[in-house]
PDB file of N, CA and C in Angstrom:
ATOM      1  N   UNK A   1     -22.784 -14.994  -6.059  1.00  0.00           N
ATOM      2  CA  UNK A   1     -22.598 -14.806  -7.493  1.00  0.00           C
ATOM      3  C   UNK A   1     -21.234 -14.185  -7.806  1.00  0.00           C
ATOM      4  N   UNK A   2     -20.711 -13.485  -6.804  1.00  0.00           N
ATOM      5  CA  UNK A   2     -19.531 -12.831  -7.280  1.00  0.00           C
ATOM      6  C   UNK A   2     -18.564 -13.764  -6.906  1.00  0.00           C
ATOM      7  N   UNK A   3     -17.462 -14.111  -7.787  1.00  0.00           N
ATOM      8  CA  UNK A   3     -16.296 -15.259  -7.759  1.00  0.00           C
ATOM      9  C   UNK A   3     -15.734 -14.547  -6.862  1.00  0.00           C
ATOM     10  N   UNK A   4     -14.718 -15.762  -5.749  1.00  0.00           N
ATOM     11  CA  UNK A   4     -14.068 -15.735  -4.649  1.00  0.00           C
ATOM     12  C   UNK A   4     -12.565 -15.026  -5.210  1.00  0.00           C
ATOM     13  N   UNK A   5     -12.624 -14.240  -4.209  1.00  0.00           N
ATOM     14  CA  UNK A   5     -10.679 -13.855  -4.771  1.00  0.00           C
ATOM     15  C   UNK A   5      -9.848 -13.436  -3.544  1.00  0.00           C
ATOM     16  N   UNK A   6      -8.823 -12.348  -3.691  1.00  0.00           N
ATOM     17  CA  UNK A   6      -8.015 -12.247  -2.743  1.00  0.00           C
ATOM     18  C   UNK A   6      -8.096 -10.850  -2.836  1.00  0.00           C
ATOM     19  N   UNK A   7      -7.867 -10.413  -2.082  1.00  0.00           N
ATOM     20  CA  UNK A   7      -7.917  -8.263  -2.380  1.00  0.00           C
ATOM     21  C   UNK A   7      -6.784  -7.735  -1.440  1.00  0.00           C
ATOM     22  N   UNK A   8      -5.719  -6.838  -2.432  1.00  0.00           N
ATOM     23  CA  UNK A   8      -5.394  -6.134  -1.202  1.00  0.00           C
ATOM     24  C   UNK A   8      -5.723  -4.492  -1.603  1.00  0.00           C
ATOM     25  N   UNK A   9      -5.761  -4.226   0.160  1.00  0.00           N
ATOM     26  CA  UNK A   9      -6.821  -2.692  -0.557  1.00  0.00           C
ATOM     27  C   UNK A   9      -5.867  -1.716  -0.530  1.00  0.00           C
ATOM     28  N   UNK A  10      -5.900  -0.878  -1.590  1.00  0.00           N
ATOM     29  CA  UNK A  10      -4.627   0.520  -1.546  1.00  0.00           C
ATOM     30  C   UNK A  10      -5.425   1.595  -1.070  1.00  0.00           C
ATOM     31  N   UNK A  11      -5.280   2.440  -0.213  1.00  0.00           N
ATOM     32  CA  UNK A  11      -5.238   3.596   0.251  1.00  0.00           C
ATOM     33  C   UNK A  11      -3.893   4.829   0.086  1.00  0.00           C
ATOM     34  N   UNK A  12      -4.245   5.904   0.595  1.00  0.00           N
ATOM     35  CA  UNK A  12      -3.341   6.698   0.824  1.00  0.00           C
ATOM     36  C   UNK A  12      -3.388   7.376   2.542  1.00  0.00           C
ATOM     37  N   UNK A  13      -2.444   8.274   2.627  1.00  0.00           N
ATOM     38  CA  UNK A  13      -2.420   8.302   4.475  1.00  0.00           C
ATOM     39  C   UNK A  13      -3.455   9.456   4.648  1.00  0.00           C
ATOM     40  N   UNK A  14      -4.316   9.776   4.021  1.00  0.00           N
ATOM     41  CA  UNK A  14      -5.540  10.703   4.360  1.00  0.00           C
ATOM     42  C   UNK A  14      -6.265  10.544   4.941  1.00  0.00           C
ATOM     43  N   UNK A  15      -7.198  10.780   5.674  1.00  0.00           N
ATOM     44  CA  UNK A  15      -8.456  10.065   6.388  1.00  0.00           C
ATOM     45  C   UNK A  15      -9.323   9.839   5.763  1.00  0.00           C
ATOM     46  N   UNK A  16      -9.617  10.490   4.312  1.00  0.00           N
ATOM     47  CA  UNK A  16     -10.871  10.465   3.771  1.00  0.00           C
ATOM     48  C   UNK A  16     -10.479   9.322   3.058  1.00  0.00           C
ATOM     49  N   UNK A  17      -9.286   9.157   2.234  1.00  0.00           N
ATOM     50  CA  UNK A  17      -9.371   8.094   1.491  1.00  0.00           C
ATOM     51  C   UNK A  17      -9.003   6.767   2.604  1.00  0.00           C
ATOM     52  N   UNK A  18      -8.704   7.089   3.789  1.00  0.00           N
ATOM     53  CA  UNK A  18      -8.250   5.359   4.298  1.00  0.00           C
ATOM     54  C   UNK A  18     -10.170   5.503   4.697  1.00  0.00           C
ATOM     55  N   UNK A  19     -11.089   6.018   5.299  1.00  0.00           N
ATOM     56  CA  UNK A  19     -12.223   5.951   5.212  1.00  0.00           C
ATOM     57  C   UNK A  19     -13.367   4.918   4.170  1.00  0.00           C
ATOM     58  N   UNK A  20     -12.448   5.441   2.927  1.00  0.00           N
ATOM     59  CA  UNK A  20     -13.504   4.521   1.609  1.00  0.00           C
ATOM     60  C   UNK A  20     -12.631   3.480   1.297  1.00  0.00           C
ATOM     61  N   UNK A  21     -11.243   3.306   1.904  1.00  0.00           N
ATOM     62  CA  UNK A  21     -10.975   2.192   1.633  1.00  0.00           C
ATOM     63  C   UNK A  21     -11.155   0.679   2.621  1.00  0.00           C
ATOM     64  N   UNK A  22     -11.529   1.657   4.145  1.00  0.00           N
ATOM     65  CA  UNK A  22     -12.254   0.578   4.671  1.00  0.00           C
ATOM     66  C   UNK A  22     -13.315  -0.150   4.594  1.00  0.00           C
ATOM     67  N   UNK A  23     -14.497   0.949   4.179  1.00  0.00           N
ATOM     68  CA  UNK A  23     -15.809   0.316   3.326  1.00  0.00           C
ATOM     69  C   UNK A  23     -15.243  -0.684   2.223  1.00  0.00           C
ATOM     70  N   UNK A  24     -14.622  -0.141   1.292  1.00  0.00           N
ATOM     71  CA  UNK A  24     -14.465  -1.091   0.085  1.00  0.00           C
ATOM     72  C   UNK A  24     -13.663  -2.680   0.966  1.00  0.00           C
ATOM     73  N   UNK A  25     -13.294  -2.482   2.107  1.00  0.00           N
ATOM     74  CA  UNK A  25     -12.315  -4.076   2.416  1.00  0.00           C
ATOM     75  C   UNK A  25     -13.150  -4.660   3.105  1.00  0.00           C
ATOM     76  N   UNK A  26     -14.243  -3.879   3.963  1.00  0.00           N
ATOM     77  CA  UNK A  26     -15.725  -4.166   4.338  1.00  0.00           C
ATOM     78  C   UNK A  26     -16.786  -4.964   3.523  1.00  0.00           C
ATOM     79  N   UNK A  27     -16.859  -4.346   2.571  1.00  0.00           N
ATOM     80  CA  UNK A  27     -17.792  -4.729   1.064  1.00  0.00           C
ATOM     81  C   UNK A  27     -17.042  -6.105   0.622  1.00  0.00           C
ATOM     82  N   UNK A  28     -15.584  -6.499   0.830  1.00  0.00           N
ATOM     83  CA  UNK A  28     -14.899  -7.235  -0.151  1.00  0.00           C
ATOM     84  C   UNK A  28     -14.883  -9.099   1.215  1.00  0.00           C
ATOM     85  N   UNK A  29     -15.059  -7.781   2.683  1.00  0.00           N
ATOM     86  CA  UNK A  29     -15.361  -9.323   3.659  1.00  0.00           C
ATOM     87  C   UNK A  29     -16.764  -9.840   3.249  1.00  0.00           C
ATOM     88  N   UNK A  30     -17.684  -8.935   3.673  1.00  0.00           N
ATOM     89  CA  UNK A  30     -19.299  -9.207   3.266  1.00  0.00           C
ATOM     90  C   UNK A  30     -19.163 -10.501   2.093  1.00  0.00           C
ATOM     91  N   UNK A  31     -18.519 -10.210   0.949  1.00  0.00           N
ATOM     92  CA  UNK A  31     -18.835 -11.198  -0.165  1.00  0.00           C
ATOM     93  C   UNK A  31     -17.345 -12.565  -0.555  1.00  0.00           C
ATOM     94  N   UNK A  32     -17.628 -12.596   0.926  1.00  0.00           N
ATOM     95  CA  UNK A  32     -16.475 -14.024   1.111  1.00  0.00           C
ATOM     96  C   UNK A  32     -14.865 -13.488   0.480  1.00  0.00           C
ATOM     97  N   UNK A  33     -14.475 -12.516   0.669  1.00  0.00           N
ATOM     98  CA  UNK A  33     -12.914 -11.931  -0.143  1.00  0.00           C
ATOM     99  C   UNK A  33     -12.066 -12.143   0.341  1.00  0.00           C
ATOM    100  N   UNK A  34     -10.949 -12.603   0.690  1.00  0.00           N
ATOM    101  CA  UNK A  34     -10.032 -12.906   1.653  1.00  0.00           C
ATOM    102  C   UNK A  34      -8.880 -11.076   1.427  1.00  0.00           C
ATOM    103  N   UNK A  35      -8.757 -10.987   2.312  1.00  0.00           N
ATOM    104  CA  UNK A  35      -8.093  -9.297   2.652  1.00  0.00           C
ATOM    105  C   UNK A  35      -6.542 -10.056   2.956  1.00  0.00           C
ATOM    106  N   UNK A  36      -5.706  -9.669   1.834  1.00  0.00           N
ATOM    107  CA  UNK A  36      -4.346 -10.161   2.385  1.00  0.00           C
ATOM    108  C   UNK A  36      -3.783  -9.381   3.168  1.00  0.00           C
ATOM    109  N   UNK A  37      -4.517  -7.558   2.680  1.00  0.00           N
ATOM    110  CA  UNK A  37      -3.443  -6.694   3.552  1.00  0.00           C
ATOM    111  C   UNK A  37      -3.525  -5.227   2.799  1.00  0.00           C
ATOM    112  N   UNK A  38      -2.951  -4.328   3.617  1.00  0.00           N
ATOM    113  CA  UNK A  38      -3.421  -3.268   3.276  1.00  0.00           C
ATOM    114  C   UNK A  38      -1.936  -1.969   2.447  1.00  0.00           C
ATOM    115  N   UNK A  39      -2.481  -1.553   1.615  1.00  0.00           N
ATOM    116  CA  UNK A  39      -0.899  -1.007   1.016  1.00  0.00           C
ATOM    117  C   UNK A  39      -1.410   0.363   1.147  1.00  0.00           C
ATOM    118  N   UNK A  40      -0.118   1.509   1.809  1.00  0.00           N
ATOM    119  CA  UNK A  40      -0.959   2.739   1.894  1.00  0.00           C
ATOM    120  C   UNK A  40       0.528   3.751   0.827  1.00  0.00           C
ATOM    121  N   UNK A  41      -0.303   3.791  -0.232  1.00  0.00           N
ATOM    122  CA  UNK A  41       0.517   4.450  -1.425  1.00  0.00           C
ATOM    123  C   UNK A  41       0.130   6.270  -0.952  1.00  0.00           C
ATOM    124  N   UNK A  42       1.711   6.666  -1.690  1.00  0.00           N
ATOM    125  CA  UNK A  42       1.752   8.234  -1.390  1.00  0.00           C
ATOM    126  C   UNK A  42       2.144   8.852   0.059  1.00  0.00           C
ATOM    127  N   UNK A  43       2.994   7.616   0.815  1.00  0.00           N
ATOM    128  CA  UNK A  43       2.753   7.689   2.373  1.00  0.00           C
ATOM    129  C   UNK A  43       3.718   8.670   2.284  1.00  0.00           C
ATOM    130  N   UNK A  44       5.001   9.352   2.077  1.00  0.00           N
ATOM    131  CA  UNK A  44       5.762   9.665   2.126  1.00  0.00           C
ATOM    132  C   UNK A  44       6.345  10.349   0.878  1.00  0.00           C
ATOM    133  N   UNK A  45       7.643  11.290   1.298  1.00  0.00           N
ATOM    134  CA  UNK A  45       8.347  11.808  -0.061  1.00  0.00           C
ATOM    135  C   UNK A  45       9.872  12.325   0.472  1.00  0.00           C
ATOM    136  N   UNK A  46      10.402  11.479   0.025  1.00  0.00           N
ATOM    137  CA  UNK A  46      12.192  11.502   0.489  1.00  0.00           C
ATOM    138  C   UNK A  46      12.991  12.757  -0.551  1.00  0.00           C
ATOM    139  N   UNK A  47      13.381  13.535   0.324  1.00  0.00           N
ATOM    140  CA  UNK A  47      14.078  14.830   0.222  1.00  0.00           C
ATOM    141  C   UNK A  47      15.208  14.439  -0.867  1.00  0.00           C
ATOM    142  N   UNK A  48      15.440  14.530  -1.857  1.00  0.00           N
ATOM    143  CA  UNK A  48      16.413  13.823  -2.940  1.00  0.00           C
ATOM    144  C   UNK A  48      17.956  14.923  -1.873  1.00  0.00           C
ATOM    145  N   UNK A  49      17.954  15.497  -1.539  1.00  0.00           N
ATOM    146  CA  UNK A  49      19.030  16.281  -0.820  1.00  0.00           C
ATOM    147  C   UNK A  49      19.289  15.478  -0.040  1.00  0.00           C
ATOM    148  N   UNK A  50      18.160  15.630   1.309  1.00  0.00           N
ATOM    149  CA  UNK A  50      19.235  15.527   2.712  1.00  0.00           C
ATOM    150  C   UNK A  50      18.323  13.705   3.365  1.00  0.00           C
ATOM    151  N   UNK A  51      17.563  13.268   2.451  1.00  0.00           N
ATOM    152  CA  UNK A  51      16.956  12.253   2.260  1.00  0.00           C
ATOM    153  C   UNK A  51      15.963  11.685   3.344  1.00  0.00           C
ATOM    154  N   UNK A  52      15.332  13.091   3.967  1.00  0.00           N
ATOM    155  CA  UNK A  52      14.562  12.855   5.427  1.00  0.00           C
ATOM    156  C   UNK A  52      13.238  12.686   4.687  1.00  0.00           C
ATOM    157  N   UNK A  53      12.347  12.254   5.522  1.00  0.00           N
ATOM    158  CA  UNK A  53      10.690  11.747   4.670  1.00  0.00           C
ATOM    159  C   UNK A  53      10.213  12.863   4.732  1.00  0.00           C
ATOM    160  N   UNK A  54       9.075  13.275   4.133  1.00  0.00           N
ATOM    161  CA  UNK A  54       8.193  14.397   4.223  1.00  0.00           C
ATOM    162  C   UNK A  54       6.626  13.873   4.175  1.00  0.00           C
ATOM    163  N   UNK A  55       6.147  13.589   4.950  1.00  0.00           N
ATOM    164  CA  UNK A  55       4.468  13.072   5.452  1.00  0.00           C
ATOM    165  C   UNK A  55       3.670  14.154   4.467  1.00  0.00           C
ATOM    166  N   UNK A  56       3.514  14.071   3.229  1.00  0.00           N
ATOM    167  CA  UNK A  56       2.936  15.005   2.259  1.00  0.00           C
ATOM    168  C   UNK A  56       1.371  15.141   3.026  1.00  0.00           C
ATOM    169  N   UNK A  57       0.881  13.917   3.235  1.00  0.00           N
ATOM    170  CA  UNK A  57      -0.820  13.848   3.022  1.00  0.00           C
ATOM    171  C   UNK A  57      -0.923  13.338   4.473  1.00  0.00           C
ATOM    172  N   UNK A  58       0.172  13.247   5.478  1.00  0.00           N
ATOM    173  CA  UNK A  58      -0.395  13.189   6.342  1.00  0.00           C
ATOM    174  C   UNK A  58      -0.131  11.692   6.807  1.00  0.00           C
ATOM    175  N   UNK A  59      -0.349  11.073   8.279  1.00  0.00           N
ATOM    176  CA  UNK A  59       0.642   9.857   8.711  1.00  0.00           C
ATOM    177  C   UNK A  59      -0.777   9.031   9.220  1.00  0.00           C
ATOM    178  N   UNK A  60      -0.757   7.660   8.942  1.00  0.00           N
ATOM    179  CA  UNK A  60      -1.832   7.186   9.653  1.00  0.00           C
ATOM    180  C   UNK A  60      -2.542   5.807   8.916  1.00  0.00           C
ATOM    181  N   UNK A  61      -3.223   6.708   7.179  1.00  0.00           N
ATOM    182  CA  UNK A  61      -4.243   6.016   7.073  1.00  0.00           C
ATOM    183  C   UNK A  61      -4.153   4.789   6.481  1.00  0.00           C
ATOM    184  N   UNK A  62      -2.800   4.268   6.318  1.00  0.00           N
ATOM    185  CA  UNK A  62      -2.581   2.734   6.053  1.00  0.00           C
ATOM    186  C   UNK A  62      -2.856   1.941   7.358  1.00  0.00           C
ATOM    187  N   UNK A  63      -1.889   2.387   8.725  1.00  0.00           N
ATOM    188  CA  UNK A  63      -2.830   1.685   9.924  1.00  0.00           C
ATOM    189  C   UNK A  63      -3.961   1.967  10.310  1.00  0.00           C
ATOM    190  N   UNK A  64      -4.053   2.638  10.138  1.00  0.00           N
ATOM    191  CA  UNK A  64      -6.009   2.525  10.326  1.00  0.00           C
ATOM    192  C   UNK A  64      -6.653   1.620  10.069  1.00  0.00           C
ATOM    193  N   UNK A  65      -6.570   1.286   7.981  1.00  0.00           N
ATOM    194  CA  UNK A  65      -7.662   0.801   7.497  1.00  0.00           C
ATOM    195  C   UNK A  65      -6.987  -0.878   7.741  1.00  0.00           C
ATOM    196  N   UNK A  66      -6.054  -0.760   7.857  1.00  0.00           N
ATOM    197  CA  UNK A  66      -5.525  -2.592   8.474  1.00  0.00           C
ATOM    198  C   UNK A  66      -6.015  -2.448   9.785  1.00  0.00           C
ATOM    199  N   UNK A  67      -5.638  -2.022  10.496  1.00  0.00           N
ATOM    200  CA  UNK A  67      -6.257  -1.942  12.087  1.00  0.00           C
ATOM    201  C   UNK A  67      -8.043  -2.638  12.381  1.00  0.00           C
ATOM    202  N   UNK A  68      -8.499  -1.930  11.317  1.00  0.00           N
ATOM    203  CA  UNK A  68     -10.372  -1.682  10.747  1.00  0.00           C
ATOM    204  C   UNK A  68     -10.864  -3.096  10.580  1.00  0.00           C
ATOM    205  N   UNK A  69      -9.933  -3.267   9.433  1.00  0.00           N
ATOM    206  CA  UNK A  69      -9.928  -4.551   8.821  1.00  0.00           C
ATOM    207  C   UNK A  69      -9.187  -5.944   9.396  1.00  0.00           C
ATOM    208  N   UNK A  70      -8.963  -5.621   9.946  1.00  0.00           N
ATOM    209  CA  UNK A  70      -7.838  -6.896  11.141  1.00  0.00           C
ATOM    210  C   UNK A  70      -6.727  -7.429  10.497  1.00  0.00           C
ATOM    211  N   UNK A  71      -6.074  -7.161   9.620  1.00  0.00           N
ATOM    212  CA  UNK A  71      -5.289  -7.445   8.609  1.00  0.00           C
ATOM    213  C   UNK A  71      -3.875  -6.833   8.739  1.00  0.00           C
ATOM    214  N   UNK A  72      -3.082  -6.502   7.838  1.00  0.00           N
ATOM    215  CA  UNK A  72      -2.234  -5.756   8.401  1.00  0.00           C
ATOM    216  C   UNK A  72      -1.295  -4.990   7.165  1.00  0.00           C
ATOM    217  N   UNK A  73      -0.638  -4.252   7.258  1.00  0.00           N
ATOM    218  CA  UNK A  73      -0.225  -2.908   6.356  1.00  0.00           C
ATOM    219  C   UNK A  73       0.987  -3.747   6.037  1.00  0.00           C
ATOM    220  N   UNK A  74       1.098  -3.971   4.504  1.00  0.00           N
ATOM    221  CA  UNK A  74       1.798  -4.461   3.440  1.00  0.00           C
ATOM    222  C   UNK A  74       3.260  -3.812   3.149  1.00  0.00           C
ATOM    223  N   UNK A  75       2.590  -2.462   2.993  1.00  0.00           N
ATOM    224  CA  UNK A  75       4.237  -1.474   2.042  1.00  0.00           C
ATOM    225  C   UNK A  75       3.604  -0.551   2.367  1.00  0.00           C
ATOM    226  N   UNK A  76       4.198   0.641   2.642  1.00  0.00           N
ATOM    227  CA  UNK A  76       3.929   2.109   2.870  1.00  0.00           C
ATOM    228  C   UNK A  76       4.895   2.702   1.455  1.00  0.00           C
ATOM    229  N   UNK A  77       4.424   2.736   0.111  1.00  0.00           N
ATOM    230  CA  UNK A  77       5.382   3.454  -1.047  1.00  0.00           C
ATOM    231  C   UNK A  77       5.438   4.450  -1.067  1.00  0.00           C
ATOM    232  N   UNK A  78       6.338   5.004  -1.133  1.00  0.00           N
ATOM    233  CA  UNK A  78       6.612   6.367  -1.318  1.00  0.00           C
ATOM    234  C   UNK A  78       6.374   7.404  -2.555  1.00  0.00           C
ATOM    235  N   UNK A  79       5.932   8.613  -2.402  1.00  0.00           N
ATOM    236  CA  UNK A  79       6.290   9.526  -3.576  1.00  0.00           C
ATOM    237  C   UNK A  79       7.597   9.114  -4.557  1.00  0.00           C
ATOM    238  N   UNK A  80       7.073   9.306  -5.759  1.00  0.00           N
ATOM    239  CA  UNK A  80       7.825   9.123  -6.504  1.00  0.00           C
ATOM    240  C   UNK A  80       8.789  10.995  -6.546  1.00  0.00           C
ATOM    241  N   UNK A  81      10.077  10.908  -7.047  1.00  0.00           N
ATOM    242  CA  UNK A  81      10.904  12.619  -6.739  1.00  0.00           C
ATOM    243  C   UNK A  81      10.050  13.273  -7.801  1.00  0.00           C
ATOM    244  N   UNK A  82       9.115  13.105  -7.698  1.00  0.00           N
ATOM    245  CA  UNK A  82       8.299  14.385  -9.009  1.00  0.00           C
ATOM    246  C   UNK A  82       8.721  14.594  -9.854  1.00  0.00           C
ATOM    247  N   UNK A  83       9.573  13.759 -10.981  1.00  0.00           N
ATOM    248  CA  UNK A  83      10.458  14.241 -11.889  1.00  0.00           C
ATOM    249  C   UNK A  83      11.864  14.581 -11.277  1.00  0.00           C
ATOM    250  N   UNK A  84      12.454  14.529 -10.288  1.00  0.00           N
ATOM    251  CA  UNK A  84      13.910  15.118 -10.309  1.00  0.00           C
ATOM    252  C   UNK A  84      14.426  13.295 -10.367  1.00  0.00           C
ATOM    253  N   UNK A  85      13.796  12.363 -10.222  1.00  0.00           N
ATOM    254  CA  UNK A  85      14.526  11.275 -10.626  1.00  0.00           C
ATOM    255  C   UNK A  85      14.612  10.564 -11.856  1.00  0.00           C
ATOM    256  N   UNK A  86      15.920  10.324 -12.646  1.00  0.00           N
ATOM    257  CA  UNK A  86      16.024  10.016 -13.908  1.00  0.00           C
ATOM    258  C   UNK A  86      15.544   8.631 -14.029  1.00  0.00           C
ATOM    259  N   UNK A  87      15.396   7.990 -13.038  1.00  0.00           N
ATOM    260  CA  UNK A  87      14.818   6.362 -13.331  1.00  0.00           C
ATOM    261  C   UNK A  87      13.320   5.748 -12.932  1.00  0.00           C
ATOM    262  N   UNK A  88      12.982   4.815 -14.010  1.00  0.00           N
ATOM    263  CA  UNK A  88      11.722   4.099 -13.419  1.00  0.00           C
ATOM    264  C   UNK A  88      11.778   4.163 -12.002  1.00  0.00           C
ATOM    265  N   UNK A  89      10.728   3.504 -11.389  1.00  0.00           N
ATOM    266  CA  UNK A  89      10.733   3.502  -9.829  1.00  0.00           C
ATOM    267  C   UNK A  89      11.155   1.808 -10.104  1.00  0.00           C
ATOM    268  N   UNK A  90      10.936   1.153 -11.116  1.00  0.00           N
ATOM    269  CA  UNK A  90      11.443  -0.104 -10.944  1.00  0.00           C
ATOM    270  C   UNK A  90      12.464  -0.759 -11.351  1.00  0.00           C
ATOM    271  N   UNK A  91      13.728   0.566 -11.773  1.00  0.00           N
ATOM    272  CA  UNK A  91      15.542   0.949 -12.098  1.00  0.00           C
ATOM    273  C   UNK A  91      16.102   0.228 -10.414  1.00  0.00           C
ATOM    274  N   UNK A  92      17.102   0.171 -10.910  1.00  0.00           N
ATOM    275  CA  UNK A  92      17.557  -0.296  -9.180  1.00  0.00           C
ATOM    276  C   UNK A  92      18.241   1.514  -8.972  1.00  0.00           C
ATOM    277  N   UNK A  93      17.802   1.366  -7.949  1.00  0.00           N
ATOM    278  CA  UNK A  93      18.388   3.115  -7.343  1.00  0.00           C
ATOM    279  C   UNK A  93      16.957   4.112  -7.107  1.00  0.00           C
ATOM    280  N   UNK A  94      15.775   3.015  -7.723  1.00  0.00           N
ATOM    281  CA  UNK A  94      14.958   4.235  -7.771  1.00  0.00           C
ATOM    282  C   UNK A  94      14.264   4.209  -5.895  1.00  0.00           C
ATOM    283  N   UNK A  95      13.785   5.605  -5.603  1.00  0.00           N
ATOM    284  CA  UNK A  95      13.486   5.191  -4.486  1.00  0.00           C
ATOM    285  C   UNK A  95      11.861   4.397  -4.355  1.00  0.00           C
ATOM    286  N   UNK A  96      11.362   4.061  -5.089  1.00  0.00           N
ATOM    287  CA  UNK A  96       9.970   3.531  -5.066  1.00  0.00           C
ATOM    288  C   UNK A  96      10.456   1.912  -5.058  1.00  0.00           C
ATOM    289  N   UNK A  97      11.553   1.375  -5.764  1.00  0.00           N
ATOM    290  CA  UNK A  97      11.704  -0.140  -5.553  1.00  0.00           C
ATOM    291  C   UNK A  97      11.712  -0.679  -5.275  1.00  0.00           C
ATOM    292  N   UNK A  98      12.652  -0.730  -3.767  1.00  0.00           N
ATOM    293  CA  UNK A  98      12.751  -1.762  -2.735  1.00  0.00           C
ATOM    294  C   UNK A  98      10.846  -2.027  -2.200  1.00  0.00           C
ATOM    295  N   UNK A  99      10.211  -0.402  -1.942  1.00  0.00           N
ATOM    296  CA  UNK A  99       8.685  -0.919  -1.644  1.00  0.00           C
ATOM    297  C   UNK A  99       8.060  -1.918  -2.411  1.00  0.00           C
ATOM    298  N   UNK A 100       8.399  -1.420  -3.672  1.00  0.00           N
ATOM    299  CA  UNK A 100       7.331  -2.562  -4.782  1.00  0.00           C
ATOM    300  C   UNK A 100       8.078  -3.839  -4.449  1.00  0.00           C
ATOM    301  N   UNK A 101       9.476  -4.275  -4.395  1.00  0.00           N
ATOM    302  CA  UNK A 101      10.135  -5.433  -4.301  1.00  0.00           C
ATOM    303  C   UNK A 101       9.685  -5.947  -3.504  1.00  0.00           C
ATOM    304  N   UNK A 102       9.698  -5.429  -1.871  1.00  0.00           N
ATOM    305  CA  UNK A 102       9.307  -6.487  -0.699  1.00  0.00           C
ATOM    306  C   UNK A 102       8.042  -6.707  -1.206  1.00  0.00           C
ATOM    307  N   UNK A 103       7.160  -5.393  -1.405  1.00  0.00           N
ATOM    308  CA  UNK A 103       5.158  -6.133  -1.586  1.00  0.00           C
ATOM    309  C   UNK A 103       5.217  -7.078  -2.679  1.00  0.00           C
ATOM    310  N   UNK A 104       5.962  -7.244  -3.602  1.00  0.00           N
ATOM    311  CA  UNK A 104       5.401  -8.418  -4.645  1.00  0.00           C
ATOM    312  C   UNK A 104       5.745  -9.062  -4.454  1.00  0.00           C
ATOM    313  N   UNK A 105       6.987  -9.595  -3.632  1.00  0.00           N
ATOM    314  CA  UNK A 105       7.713 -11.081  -2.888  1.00  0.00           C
ATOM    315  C   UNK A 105       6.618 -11.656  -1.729  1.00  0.00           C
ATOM    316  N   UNK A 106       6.018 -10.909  -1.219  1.00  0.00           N
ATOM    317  CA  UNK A 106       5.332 -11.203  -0.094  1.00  0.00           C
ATOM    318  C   UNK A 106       3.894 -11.539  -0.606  1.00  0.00           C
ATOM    319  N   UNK A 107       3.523 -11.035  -1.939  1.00  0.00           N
ATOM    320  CA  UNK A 107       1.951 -11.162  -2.317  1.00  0.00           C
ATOM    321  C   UNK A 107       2.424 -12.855  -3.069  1.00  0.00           C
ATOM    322  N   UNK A 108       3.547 -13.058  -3.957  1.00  0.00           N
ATOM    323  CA  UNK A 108       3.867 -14.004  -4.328  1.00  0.00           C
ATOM    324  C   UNK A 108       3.849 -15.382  -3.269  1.00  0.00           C
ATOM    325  N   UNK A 109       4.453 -15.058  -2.298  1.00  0.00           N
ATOM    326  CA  UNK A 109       4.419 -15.695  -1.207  1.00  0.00           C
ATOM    327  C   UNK A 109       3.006 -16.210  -0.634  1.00  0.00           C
ATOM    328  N   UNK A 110       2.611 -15.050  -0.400  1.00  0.00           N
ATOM    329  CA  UNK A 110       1.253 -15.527   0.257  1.00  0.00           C
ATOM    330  C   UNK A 110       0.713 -16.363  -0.684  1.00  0.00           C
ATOM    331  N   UNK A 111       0.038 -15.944  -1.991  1.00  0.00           N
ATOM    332  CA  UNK A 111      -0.580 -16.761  -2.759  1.00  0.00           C
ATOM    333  C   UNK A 111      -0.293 -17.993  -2.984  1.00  0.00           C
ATOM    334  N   UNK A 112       0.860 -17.873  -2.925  1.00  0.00           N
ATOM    335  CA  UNK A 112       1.548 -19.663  -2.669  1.00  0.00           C
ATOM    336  C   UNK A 112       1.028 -20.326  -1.716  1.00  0.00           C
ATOM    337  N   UNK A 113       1.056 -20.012  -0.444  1.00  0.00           N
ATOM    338  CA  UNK A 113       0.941 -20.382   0.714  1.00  0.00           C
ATOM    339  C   UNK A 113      -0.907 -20.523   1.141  1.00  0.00           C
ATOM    340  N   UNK A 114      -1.614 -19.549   0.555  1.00  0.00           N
ATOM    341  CA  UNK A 114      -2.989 -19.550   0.883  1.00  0.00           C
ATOM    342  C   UNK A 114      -3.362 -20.055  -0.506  1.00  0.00           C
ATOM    343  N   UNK A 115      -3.103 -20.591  -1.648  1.00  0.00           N
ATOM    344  CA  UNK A 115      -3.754 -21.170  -2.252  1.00  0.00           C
ATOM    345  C   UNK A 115      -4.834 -20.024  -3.245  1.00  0.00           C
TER     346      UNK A 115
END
C-alpha cells in the first residue's frame, strides 16, 4: 500500500541518532524503498581561524548506518559557523556548499540513472 520511492536517510555522527536512522532505512527496505545512500549532517565544524575540523558530536555515525544498510555515505555537511558567517551556506564561499553541491549533483544523477 505504501507507494515505491527512493530514500536517502540523514543522520548525525552520534550513536543514538545513526541507531534510529538505521531502523528507519530498515523500515524503508522492509517496504520495497530503494536506499540511495546515507548523508550524516552536523559531522563536523571548521575553525573560521585556523580552519581545522572539530568532531562536535563525535566521528562515525554516517559509516555506520551505510555500513548497516549496505549502501554508502553521500556527504558528511558540516556545521554551519554559528553565526560568525555572513553568507547563506548556499553563497559561494559558504562553508556548507560545496557539501550540498556534490550531494545534489549526485542525487540528480542517480535519479537519472535509476529511473
Amino acid at each position: 500500500m505504501i507507494p515505491k520511492s527512493k530514500e536517502i536517510i540523514v543522520t548525525t555522527p552520534h550513536a543514538g541518532a545513526a541507531e534510529v536512522a538505521v531502523r528507519a532505512g530498515l523500515m524503508g527496505l522492509r517496504t520495497n524503498h530503494e536506499i540511495l545512500g546515507v548523508v550524516e549532517n552536523m559531522a563536523y565544524f571548521v575553525c573560521p581561524g585556523c580552519r581545522e575540523k572539530a568532531y562536535v558530536f563525535g566521528q562515525g555515525g554516517g559509516e555506520r548506518v551505510a555500513r548497516d544498510l549496505q549502501t554508502e555515505l553521500l556527504a558528511q555537511i558540516p556545521i554551519s559557523n554559528l553565526g560568525l558567517e555572513t553568507t547563506s551556506p548556499f553563497d559561494t564561499g559558504g562553508t556548507q556548499r560545496e557539501s550540498y553541491q556534490r550531494l545534489a549533483e549526485w542525487v540528480m544523477s542517480a535519479v537519472r540513472l535509476r529511473g
